[in-house]
PDB file of N, CA and C in Angstrom:
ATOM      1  N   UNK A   1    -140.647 -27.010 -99.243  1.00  0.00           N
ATOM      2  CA  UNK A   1    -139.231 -26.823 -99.491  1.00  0.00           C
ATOM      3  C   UNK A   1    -139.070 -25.917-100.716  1.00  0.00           C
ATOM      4  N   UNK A   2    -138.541 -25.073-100.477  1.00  0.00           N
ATOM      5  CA  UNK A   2    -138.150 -24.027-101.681  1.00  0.00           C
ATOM      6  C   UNK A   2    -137.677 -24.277-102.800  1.00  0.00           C
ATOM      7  N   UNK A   3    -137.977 -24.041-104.158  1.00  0.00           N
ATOM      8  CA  UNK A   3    -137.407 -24.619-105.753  1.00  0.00           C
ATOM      9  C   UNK A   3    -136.155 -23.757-105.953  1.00  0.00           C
ATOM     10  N   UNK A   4    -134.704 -24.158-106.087  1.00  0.00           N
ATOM     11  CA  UNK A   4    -133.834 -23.495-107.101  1.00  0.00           C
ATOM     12  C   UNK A   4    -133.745 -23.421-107.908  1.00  0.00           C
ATOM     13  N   UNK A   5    -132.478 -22.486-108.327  1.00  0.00           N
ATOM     14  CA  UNK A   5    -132.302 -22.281-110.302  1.00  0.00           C
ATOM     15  C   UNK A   5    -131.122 -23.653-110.019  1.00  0.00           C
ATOM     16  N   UNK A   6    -130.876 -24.803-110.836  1.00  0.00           N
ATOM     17  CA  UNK A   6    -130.211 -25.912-111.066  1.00  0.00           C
ATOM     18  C   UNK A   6    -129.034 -25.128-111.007  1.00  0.00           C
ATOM     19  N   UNK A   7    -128.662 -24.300-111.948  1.00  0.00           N
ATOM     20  CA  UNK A   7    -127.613 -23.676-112.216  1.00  0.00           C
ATOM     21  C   UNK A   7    -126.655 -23.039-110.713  1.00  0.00           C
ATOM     22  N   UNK A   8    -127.611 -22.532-110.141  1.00  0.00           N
ATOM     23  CA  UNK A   8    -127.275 -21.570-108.792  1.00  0.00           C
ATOM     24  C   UNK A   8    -126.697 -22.830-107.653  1.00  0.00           C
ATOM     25  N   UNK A   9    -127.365 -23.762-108.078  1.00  0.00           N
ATOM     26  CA  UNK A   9    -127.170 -25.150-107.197  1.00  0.00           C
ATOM     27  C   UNK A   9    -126.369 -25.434-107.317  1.00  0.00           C
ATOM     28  N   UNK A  10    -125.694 -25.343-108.635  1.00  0.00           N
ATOM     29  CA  UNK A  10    -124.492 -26.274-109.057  1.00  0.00           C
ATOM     30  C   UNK A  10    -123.398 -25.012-109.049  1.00  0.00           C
ATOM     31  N   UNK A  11    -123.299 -24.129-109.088  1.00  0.00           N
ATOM     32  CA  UNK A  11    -122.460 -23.000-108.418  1.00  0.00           C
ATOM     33  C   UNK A  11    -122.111 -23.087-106.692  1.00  0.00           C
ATOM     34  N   UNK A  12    -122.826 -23.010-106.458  1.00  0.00           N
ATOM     35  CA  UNK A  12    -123.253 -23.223-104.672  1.00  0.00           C
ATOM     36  C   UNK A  12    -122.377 -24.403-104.310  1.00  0.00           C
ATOM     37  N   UNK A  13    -122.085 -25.474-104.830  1.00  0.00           N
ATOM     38  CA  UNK A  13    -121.830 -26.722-104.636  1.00  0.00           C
ATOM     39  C   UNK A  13    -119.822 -26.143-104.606  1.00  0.00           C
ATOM     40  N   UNK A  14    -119.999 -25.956-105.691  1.00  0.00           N
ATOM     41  CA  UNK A  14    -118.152 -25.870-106.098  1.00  0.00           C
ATOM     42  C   UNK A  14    -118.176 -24.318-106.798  1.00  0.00           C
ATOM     43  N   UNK A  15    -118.372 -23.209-105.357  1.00  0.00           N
ATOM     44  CA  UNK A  15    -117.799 -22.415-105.891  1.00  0.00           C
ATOM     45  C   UNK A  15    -115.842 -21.874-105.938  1.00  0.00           C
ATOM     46  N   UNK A  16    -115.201 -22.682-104.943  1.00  0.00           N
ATOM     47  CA  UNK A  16    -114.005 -22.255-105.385  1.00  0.00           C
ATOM     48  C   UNK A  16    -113.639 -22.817-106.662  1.00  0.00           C
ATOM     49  N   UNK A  17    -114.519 -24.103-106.992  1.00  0.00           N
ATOM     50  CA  UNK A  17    -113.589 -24.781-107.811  1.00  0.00           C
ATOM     51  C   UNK A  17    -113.509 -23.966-109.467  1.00  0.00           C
ATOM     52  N   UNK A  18    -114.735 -23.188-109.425  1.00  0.00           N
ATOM     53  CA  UNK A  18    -114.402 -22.195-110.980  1.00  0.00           C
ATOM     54  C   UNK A  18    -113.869 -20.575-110.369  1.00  0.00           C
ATOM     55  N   UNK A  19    -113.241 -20.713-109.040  1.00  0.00           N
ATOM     56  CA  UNK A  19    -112.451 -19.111-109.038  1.00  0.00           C
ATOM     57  C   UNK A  19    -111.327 -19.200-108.671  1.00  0.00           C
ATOM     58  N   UNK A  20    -110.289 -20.594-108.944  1.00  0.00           N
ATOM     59  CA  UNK A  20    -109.239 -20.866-108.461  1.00  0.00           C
ATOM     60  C   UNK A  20    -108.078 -20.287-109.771  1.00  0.00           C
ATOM     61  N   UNK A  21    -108.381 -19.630-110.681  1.00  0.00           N
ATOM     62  CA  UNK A  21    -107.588 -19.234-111.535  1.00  0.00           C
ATOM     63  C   UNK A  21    -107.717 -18.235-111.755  1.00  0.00           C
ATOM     64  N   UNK A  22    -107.024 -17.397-112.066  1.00  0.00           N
ATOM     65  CA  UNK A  22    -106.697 -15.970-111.767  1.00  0.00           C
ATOM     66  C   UNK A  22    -107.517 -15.273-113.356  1.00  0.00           C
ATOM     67  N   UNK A  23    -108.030 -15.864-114.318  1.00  0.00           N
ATOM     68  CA  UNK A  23    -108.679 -15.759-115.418  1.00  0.00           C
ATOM     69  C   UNK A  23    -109.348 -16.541-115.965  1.00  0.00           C
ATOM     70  N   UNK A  24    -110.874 -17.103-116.091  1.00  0.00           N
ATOM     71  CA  UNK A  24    -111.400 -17.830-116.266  1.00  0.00           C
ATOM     72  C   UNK A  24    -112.519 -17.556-117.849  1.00  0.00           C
ATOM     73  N   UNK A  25    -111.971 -18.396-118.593  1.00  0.00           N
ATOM     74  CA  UNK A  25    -112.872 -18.562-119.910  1.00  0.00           C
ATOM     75  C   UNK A  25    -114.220 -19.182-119.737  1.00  0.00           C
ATOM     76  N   UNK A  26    -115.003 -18.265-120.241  1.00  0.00           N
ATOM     77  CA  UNK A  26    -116.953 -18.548-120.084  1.00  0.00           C
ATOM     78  C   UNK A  26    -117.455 -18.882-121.466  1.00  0.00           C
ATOM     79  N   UNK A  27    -117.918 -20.243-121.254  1.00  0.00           N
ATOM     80  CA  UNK A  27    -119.313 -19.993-122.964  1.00  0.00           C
ATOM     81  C   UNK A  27    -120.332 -19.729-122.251  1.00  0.00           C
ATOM     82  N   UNK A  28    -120.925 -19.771-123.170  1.00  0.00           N
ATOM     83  CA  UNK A  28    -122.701 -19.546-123.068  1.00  0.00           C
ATOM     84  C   UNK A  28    -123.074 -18.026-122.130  1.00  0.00           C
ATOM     85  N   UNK A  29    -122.351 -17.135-122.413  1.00  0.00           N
ATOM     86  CA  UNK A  29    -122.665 -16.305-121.239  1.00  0.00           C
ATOM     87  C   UNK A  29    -123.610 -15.322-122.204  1.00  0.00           C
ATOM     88  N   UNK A  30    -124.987 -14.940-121.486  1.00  0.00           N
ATOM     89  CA  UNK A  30    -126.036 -14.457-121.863  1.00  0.00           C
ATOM     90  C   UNK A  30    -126.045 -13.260-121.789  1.00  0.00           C
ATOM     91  N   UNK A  31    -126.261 -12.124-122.573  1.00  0.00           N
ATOM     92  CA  UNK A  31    -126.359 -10.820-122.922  1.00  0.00           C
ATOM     93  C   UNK A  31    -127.681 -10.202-122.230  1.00  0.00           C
ATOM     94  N   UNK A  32    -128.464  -9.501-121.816  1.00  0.00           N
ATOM     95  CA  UNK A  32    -129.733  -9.509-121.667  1.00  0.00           C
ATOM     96  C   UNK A  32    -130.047  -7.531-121.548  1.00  0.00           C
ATOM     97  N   UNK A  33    -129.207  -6.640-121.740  1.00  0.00           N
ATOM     98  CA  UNK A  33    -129.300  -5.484-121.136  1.00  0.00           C
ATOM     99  C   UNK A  33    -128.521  -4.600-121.458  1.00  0.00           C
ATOM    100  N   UNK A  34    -128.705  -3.420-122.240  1.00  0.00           N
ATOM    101  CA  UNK A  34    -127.436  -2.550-122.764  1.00  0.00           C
ATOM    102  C   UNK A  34    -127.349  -1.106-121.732  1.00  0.00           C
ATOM    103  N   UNK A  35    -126.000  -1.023-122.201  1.00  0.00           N
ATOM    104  CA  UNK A  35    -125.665   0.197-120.695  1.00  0.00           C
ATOM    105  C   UNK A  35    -124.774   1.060-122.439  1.00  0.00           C
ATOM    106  N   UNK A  36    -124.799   2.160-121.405  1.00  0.00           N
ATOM    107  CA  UNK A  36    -123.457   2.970-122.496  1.00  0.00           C
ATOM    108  C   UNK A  36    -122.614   2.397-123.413  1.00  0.00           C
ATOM    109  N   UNK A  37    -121.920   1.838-122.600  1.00  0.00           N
ATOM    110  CA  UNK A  37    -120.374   1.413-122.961  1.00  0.00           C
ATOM    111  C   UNK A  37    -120.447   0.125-123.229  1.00  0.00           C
ATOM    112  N   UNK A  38    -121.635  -0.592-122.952  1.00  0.00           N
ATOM    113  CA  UNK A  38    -121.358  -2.221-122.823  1.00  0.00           C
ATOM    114  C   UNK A  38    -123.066  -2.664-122.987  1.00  0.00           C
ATOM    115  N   UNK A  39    -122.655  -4.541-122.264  1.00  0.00           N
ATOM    116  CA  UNK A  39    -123.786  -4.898-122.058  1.00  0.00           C
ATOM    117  C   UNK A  39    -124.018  -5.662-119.968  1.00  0.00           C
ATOM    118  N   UNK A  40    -125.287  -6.154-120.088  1.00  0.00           N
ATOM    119  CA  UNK A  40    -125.025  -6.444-118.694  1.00  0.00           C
ATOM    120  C   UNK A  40    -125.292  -8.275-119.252  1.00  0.00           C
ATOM    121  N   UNK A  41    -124.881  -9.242-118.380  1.00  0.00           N
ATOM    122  CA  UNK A  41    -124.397 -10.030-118.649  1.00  0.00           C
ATOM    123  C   UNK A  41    -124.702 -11.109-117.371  1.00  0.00           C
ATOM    124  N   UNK A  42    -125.726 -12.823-118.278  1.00  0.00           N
ATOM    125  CA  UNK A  42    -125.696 -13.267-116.836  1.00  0.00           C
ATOM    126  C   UNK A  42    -124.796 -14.555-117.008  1.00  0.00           C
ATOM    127  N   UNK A  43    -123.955 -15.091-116.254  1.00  0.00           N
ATOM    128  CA  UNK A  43    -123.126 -15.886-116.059  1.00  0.00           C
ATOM    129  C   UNK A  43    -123.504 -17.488-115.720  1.00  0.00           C
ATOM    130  N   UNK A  44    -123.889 -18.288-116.525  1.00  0.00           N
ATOM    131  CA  UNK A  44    -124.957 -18.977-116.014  1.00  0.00           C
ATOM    132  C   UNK A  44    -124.209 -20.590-115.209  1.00  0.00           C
ATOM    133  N   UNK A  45    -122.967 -20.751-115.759  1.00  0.00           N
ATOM    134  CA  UNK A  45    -121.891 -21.399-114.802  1.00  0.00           C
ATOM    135  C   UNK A  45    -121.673 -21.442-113.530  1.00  0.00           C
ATOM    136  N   UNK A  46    -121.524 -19.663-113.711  1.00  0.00           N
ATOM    137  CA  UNK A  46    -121.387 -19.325-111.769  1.00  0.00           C
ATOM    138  C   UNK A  46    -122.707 -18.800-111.403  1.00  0.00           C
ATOM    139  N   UNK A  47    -123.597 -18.839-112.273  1.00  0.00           N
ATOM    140  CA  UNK A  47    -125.019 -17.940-111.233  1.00  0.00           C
ATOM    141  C   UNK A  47    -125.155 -16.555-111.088  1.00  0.00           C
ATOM    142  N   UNK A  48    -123.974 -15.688-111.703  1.00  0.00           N
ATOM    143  CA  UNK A  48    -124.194 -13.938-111.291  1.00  0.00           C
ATOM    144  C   UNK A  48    -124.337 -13.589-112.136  1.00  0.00           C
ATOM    145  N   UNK A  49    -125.014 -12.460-112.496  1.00  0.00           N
ATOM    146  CA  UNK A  49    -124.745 -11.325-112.971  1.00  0.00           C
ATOM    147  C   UNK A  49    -123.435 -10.449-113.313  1.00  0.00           C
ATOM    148  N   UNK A  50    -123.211  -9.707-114.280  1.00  0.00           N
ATOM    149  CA  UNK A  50    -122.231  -8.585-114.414  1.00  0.00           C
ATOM    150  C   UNK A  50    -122.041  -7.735-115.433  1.00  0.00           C
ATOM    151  N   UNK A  51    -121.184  -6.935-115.473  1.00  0.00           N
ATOM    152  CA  UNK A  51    -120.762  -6.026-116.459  1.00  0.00           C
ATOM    153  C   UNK A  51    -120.363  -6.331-117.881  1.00  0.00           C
ATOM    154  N   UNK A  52    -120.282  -6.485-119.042  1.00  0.00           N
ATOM    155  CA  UNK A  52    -119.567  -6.859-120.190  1.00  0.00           C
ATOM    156  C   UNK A  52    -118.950  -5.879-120.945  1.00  0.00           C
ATOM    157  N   UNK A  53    -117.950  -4.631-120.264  1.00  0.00           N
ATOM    158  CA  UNK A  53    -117.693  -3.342-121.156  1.00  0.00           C
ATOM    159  C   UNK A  53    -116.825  -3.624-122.542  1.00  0.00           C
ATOM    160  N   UNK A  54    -117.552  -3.312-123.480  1.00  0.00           N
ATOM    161  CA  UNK A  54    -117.333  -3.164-124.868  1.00  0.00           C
ATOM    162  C   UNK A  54    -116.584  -1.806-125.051  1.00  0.00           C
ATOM    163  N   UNK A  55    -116.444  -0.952-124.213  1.00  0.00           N
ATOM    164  CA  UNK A  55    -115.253   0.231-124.633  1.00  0.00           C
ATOM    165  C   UNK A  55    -114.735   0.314-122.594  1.00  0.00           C
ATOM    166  N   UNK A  56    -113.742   0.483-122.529  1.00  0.00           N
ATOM    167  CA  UNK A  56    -112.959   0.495-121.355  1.00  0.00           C
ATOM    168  C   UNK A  56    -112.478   1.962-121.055  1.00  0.00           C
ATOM    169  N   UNK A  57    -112.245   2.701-120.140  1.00  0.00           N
ATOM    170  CA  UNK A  57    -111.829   4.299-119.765  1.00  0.00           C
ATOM    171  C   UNK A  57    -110.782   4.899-120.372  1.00  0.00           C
ATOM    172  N   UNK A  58    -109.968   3.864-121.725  1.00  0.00           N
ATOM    173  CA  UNK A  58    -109.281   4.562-121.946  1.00  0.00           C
ATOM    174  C   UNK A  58    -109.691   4.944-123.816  1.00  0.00           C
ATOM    175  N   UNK A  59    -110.860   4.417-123.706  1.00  0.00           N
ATOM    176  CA  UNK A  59    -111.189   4.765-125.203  1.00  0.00           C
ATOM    177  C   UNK A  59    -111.387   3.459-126.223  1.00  0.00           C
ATOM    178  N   UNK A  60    -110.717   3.012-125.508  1.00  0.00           N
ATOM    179  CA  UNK A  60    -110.065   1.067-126.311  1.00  0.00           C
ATOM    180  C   UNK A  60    -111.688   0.465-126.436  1.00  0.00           C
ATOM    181  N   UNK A  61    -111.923  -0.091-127.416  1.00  0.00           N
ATOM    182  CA  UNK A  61    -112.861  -1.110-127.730  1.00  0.00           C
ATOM    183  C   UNK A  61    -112.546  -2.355-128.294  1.00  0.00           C
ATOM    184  N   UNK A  62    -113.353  -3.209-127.742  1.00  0.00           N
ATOM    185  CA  UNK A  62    -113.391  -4.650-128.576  1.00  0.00           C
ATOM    186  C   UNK A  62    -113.813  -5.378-129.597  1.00  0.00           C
ATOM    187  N   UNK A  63    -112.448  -5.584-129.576  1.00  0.00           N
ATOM    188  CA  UNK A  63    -112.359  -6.119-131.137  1.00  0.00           C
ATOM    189  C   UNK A  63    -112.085  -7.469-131.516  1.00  0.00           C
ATOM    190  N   UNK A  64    -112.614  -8.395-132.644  1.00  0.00           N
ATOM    191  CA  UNK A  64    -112.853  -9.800-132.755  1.00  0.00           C
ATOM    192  C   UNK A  64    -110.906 -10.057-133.594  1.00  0.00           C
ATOM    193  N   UNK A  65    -110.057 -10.748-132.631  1.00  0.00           N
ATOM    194  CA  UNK A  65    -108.952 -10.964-133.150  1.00  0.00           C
ATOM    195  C   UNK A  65    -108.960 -11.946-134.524  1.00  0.00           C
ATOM    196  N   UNK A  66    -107.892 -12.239-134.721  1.00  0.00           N
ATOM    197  CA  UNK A  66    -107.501 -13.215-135.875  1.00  0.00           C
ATOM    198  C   UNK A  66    -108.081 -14.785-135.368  1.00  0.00           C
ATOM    199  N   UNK A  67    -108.073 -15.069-134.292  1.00  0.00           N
ATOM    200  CA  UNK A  67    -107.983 -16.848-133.974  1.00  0.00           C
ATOM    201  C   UNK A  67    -109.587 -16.268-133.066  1.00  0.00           C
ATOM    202  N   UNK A  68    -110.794 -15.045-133.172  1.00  0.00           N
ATOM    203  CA  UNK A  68    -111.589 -15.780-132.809  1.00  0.00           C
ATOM    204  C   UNK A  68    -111.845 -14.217-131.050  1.00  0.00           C
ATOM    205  N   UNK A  69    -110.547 -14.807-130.729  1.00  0.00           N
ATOM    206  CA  UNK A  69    -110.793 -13.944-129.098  1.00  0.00           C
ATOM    207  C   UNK A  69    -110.882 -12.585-129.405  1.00  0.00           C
ATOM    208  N   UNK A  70    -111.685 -11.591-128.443  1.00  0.00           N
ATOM    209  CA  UNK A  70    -111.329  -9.961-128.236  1.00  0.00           C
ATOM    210  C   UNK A  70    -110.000  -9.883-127.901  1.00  0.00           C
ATOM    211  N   UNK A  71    -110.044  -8.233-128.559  1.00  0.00           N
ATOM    212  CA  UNK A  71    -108.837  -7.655-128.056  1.00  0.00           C
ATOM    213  C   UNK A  71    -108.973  -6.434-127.663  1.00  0.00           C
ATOM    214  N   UNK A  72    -108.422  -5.732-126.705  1.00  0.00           N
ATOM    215  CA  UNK A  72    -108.794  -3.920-127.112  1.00  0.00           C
ATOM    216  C   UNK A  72    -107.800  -3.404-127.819  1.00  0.00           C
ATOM    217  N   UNK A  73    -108.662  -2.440-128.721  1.00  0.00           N
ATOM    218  CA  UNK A  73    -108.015  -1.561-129.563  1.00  0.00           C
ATOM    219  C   UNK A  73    -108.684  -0.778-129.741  1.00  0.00           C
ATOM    220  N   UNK A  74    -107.866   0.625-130.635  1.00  0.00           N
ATOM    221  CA  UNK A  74    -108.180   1.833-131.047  1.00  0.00           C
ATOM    222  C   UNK A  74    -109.480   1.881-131.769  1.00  0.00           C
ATOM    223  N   UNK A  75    -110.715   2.280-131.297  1.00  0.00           N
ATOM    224  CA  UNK A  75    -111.692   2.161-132.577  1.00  0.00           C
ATOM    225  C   UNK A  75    -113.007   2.985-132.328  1.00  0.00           C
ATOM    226  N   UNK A  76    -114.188   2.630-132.632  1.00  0.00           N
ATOM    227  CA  UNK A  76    -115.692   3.466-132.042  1.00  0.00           C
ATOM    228  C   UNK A  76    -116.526   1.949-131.681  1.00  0.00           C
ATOM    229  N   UNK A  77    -117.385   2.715-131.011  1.00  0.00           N
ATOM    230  CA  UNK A  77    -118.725   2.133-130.652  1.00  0.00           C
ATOM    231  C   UNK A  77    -119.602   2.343-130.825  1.00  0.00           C
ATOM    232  N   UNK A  78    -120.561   1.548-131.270  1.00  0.00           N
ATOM    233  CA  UNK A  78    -122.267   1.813-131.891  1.00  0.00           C
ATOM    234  C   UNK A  78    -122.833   1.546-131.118  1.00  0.00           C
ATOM    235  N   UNK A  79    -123.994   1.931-130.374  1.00  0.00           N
ATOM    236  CA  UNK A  79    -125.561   1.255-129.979  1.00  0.00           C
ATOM    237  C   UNK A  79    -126.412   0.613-130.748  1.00  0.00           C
ATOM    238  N   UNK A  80    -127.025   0.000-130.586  1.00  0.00           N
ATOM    239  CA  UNK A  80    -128.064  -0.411-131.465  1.00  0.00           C
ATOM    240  C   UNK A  80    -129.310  -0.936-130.688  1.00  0.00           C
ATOM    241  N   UNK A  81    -130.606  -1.004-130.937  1.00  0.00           N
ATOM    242  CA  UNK A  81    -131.602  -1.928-130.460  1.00  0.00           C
ATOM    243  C   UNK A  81    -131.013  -3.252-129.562  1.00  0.00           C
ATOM    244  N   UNK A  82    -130.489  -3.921-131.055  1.00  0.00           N
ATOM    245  CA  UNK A  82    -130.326  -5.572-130.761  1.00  0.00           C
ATOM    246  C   UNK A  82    -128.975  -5.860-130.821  1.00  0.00           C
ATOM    247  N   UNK A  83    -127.921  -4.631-130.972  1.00  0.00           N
ATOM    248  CA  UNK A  83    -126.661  -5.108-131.109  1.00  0.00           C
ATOM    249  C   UNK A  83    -125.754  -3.714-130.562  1.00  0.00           C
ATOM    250  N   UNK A  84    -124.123  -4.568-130.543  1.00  0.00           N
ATOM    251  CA  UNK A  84    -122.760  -3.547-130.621  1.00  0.00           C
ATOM    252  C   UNK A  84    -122.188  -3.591-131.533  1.00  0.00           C
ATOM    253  N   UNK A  85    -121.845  -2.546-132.724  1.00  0.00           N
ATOM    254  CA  UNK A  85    -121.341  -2.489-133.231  1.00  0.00           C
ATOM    255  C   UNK A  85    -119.817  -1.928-133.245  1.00  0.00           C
ATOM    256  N   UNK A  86    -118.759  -2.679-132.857  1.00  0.00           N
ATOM    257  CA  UNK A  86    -117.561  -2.402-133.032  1.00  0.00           C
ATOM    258  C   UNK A  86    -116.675  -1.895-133.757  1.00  0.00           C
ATOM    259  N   UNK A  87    -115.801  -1.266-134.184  1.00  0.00           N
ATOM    260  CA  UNK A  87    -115.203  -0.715-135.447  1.00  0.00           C
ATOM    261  C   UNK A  87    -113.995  -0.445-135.216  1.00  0.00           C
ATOM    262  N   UNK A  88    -112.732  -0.794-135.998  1.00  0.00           N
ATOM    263  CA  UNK A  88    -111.087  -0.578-135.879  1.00  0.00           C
ATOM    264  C   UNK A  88    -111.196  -0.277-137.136  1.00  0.00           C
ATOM    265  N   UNK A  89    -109.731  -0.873-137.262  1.00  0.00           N
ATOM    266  CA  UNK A  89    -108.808  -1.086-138.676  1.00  0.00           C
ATOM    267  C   UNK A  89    -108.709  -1.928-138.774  1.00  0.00           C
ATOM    268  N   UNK A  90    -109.047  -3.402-137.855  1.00  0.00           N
ATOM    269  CA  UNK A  90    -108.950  -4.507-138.342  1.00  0.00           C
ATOM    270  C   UNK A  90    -110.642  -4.949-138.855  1.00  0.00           C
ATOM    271  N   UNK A  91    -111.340  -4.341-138.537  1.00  0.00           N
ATOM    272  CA  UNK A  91    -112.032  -4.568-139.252  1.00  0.00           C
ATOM    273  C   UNK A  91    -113.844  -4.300-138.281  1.00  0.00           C
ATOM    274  N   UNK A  92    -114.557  -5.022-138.454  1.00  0.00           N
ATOM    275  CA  UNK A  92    -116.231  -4.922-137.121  1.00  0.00           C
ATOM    276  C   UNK A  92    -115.993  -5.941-136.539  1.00  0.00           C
ATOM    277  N   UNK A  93    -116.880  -6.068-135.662  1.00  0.00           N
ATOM    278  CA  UNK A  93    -117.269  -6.897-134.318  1.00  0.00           C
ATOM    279  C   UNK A  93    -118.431  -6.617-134.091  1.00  0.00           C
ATOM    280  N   UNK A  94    -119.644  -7.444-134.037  1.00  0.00           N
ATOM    281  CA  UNK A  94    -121.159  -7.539-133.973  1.00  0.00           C
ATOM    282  C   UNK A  94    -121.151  -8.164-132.310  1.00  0.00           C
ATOM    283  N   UNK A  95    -121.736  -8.011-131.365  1.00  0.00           N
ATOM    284  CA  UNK A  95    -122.281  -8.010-130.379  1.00  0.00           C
ATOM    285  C   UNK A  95    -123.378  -8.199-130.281  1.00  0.00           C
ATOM    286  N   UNK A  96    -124.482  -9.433-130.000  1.00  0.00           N
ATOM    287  CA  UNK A  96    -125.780  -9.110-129.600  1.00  0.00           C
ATOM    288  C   UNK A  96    -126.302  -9.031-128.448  1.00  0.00           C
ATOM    289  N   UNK A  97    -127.442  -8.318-128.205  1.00  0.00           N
ATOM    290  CA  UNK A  97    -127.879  -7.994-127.185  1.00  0.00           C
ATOM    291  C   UNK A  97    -129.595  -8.963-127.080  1.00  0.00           C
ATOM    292  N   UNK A  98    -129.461  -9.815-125.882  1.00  0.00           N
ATOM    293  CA  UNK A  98    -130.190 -10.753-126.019  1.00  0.00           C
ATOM    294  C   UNK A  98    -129.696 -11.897-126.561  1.00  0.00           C
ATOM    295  N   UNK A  99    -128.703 -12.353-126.920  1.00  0.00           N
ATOM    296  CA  UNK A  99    -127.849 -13.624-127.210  1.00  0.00           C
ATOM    297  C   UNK A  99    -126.830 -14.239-126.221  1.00  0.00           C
ATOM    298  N   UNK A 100    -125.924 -14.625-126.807  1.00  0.00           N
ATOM    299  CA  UNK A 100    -125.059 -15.216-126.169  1.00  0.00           C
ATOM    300  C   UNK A 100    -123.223 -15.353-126.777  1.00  0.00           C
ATOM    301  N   UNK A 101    -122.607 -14.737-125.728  1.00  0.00           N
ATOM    302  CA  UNK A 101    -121.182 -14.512-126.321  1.00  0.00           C
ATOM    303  C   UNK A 101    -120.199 -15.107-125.404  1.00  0.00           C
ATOM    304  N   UNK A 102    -119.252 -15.502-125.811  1.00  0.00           N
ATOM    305  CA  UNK A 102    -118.453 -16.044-124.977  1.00  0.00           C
ATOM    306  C   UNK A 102    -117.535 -14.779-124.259  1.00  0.00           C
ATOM    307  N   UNK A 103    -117.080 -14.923-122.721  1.00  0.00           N
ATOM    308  CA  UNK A 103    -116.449 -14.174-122.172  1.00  0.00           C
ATOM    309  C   UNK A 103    -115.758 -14.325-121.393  1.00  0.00           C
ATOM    310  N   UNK A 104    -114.606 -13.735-120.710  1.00  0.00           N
ATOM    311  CA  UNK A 104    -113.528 -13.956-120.001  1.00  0.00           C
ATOM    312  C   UNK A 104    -113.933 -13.138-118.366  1.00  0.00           C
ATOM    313  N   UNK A 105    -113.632 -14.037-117.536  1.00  0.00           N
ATOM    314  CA  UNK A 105    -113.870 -13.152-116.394  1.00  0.00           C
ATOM    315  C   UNK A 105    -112.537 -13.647-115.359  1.00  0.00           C
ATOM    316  N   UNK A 106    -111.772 -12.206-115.010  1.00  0.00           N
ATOM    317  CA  UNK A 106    -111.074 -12.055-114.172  1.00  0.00           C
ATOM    318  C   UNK A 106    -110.754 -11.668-112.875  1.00  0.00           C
ATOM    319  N   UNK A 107    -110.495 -12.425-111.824  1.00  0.00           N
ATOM    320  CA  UNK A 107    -110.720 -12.374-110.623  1.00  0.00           C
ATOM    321  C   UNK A 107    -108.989 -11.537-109.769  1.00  0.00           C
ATOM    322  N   UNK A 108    -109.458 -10.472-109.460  1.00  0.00           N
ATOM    323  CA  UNK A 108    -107.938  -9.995-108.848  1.00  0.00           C
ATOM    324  C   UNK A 108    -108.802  -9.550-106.906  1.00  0.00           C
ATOM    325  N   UNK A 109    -107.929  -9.829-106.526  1.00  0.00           N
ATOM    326  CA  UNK A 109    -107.719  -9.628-105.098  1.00  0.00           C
ATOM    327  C   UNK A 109    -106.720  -8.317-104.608  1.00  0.00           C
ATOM    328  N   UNK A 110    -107.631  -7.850-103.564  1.00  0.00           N
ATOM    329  CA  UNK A 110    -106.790  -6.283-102.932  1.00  0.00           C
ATOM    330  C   UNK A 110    -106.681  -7.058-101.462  1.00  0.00           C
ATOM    331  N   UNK A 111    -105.651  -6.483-100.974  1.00  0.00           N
ATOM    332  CA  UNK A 111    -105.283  -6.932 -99.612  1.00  0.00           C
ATOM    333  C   UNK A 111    -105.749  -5.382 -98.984  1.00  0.00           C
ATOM    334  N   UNK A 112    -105.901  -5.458 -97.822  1.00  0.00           N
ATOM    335  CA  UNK A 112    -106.529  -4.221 -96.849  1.00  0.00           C
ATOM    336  C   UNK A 112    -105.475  -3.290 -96.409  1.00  0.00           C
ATOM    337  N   UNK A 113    -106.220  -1.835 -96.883  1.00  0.00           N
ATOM    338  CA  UNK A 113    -104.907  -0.941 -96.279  1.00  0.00           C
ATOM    339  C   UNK A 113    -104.644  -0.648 -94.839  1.00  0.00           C
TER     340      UNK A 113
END
C-alpha cells in the first residue's frame, strides 16, 4: 500500500472545506525558491505549491503594514541569496527565502465564454 504526505491526506479529506471563502489566511506557509519578482511557495494546509509575488505588474511591492499584514505600495525590490528585501517610505520588509511567512491566498472564479 502506498505511503502519503499526512498533510496531502488531510487536504484530500476536506478540500472544499479550506476553499469556501473567497480569501483565505495561511500560517506556516514555506518559502523554498526565488523567481524575479517573488518567491515560490509550498502551502502545507492545502498540499500545493505556488507563486508568492513580492512586486505585482504594476510596479507595487510588499510592504509590512502597521498591525503586521502586507500591503502593496510604491517602492523597490532586492534579491538576495537568503532573502527579499523590500523598500517604501514606510519603511523595509525582510522576506526569507527558505523560511516561513504567513500568506493570503485568493480564490476567484471565471465563468466560460
Amino acid at each position: 500500500m502506498p505511503r502519503t504526505n499526512p498533510e496531502t491526506q488531510h487536504s484530500a479529506r476536506h478540500p472544499t472545506e479550506h476553499l469556501q471563502p473567497k480569501t483565505l489566511s495561511l500560517e506556516n506557509v514555506g518559502t523554498y525558491s526565488t523567481r524575479t519578482n517573488g518567491t515560490l511557495a509550498f502551502i502545507q494546509m492545502l498540499g500545493i505549491k505556488g507563486v508568492a509575488d513580492l512586486k505585482n505588474k504594476y510596479g507595487l511591492v510588499t510592504l509590512c503594514g502597521p498591525d503586521g499584514r502586507s500591503e502593496w505600495k510604491p517602492g523597490s525590490l532586492q534579491r538576495f541569496q537568503n532573502k527579499f528585501t523590500s523598500t517604501g517610505q514606510e519603511g523595509i520588509c525582510y522576506v526569507p527565502v527558505f523560511g516561513h511567512i504567513t500568506g493570503r491566498l485568493s480564490v476567484e472564479t471565471t465563468l466560460p465564454v
